[in-house]
N, C-alpha and C. Protein backbone atom coordinates (compact mmCIF):
# COMPACT_ATOMS: atom_id res chain seq x y z
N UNK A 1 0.84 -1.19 0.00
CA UNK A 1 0.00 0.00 0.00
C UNK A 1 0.88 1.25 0.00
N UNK A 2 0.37 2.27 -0.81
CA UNK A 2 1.36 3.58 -0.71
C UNK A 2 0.34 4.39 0.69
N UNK A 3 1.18 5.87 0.59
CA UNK A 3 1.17 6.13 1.97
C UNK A 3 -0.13 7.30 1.53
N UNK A 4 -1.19 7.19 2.26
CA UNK A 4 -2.19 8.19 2.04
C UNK A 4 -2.04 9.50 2.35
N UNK A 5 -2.46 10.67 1.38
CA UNK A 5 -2.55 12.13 1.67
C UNK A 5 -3.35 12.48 3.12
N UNK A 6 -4.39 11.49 3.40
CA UNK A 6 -5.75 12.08 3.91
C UNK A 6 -6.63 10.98 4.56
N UNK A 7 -7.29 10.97 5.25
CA UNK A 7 -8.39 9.98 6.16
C UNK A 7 -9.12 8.98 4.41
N UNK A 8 -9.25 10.04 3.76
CA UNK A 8 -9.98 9.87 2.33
C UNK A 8 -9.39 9.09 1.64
N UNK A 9 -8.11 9.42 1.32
CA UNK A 9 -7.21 8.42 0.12
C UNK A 9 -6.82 6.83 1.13
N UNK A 10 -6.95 7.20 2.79
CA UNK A 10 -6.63 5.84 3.29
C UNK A 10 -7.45 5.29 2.90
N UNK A 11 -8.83 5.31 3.13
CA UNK A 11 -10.09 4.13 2.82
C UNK A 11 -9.94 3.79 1.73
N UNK A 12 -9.74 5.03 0.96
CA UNK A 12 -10.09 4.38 -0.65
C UNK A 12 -8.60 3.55 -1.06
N UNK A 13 -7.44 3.40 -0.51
CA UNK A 13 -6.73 2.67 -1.05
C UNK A 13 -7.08 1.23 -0.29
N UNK A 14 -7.84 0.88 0.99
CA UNK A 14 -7.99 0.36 1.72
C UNK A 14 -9.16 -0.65 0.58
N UNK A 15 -9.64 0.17 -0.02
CA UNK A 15 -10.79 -0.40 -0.70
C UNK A 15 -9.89 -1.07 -2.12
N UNK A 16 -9.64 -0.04 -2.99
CA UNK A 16 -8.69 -1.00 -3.76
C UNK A 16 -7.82 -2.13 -3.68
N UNK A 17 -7.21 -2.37 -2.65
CA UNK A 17 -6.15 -3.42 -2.35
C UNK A 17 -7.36 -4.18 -1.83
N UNK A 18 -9.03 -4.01 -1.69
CA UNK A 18 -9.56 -5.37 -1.26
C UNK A 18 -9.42 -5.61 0.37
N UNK A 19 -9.06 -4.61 1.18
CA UNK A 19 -8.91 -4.97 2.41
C UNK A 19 -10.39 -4.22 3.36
N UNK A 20 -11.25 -3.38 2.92
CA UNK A 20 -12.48 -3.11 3.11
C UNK A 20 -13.29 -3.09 1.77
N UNK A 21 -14.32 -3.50 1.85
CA UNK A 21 -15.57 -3.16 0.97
C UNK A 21 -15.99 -1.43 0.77
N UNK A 22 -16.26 -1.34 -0.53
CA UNK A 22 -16.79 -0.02 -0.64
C UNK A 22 -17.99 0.62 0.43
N UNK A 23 -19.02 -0.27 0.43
CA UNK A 23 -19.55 0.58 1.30
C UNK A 23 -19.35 0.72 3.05
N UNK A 24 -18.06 -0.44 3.39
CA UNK A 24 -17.72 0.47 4.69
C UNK A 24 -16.49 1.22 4.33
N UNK A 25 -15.95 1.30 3.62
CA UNK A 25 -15.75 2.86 3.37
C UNK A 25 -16.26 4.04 2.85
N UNK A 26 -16.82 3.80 2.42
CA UNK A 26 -18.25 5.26 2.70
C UNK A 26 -18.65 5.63 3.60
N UNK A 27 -18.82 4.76 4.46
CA UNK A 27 -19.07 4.73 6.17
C UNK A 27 -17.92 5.43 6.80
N UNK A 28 -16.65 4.77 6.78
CA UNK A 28 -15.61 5.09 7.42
C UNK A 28 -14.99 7.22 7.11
N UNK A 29 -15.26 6.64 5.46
CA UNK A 29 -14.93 8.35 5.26
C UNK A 29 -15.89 9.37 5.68
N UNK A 30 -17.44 9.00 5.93
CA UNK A 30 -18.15 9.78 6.58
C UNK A 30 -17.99 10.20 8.11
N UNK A 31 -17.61 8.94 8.64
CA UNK A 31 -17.10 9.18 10.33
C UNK A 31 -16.17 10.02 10.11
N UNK A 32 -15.28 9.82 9.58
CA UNK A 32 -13.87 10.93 9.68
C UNK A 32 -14.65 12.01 9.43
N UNK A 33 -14.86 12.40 8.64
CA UNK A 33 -15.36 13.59 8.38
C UNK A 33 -16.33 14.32 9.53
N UNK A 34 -16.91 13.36 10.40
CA UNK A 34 -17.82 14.05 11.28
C UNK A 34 -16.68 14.19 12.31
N UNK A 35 -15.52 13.59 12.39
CA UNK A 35 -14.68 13.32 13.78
C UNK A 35 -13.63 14.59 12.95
N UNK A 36 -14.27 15.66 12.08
CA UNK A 36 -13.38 16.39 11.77
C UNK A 36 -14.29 17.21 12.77
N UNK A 37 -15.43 17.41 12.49
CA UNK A 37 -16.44 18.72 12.56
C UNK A 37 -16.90 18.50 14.57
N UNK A 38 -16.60 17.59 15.17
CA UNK A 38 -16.36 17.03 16.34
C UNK A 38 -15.12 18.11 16.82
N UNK A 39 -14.19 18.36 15.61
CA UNK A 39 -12.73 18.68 16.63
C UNK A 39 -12.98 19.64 16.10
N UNK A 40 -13.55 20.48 15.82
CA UNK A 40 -13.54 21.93 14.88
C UNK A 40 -14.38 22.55 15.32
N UNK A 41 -15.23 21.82 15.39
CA UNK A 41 -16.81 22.75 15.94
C UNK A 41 -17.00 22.11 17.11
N UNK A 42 -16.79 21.77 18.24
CA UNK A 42 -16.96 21.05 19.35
C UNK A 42 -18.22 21.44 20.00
N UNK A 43 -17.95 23.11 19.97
CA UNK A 43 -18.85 23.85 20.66
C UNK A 43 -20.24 23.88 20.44
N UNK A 44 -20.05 23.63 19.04
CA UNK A 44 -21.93 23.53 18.98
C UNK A 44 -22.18 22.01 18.74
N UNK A 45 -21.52 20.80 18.93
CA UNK A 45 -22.16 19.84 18.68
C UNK A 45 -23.18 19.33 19.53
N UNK A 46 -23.86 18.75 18.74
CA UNK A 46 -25.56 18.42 19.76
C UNK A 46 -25.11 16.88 19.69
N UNK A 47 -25.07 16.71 20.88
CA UNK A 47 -24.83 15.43 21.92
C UNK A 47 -25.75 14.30 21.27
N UNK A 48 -26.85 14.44 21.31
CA UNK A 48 -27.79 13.77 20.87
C UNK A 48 -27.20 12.34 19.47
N UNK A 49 -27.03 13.76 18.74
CA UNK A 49 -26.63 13.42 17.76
C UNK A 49 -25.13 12.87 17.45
N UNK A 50 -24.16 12.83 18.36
CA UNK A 50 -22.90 12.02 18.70
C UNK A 50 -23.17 11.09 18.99
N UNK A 51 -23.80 10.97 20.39
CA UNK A 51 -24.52 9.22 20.81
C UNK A 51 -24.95 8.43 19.39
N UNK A 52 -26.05 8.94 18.59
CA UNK A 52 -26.48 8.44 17.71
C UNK A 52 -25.73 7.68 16.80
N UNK A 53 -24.75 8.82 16.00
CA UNK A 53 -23.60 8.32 15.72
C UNK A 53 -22.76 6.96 15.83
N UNK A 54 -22.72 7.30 17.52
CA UNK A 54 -21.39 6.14 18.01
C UNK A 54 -22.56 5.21 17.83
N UNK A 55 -23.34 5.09 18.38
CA UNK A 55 -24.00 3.42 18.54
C UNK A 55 -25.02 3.04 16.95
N UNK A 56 -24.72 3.75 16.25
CA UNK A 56 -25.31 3.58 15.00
C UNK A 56 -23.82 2.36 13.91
N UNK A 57 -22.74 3.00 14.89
CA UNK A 57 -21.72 2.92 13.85
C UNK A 57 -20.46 1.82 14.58
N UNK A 58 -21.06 1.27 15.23
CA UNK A 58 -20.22 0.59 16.85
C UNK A 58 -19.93 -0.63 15.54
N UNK A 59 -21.21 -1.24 15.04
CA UNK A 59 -20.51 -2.77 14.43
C UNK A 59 -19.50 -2.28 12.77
N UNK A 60 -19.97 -0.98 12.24
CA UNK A 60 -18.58 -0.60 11.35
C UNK A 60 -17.08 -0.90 11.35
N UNK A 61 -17.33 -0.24 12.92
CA UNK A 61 -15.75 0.00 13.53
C UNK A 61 -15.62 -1.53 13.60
N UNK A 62 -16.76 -2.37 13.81
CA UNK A 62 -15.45 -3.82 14.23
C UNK A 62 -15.44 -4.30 12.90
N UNK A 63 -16.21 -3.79 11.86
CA UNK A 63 -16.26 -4.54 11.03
C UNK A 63 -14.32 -3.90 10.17
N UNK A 64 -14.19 -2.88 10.46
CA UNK A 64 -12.39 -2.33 10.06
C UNK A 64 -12.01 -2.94 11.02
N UNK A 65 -12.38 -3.02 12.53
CA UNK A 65 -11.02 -3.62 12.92
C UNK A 65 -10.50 -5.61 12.49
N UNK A 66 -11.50 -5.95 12.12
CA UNK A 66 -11.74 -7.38 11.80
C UNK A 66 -10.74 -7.35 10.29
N UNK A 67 -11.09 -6.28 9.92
CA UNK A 67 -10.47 -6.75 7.93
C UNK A 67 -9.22 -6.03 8.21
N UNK A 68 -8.71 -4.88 9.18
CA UNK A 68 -7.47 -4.46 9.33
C UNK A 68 -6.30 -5.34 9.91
N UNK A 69 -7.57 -6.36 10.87
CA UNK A 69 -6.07 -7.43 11.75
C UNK A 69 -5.69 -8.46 10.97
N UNK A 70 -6.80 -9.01 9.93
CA UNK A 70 -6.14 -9.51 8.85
C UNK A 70 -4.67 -9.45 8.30
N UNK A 71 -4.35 -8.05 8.10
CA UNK A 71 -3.23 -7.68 7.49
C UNK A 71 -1.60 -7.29 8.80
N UNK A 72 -2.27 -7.93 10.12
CA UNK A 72 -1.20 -7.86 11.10
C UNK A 72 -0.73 -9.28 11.20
């Protein structure tokens, strides 16, 4: 694997080499992106909608950590 610019080019090379499926990386690049606006905008985030988030997105994450330990 070459070395990614960005949260963005990781998934998607992650996806080419076959080590996630496209649509959990769509998933994955959407979390980043909210875990941008999390560290940027902290101040106005509505809680609500973080919880939601995390427990919407809990079996994603194992589903990367499952296809990432593969490759350890």
């Amino acid at each position: 694997l070459s070395l990614p610019a960005d949260h963005r080019q990781l998934f998607e090379l992650l996806t080419k080499h076959k080590v996630v499926s496209a649509s959990l990386s769509t998933k994955l690049i959407s979390m980043a992106g909210f875990r941008n606006v999390l560290v940027h905008e902290y101040l106005d985030i509505d809680r609500r909608r973080v919880y939601g988030v995390l427990t919407k997105s809990l079996g994603d994450f194992e589903k990367f950590i499952k296809a990432v330990s593969k490759l350890l």
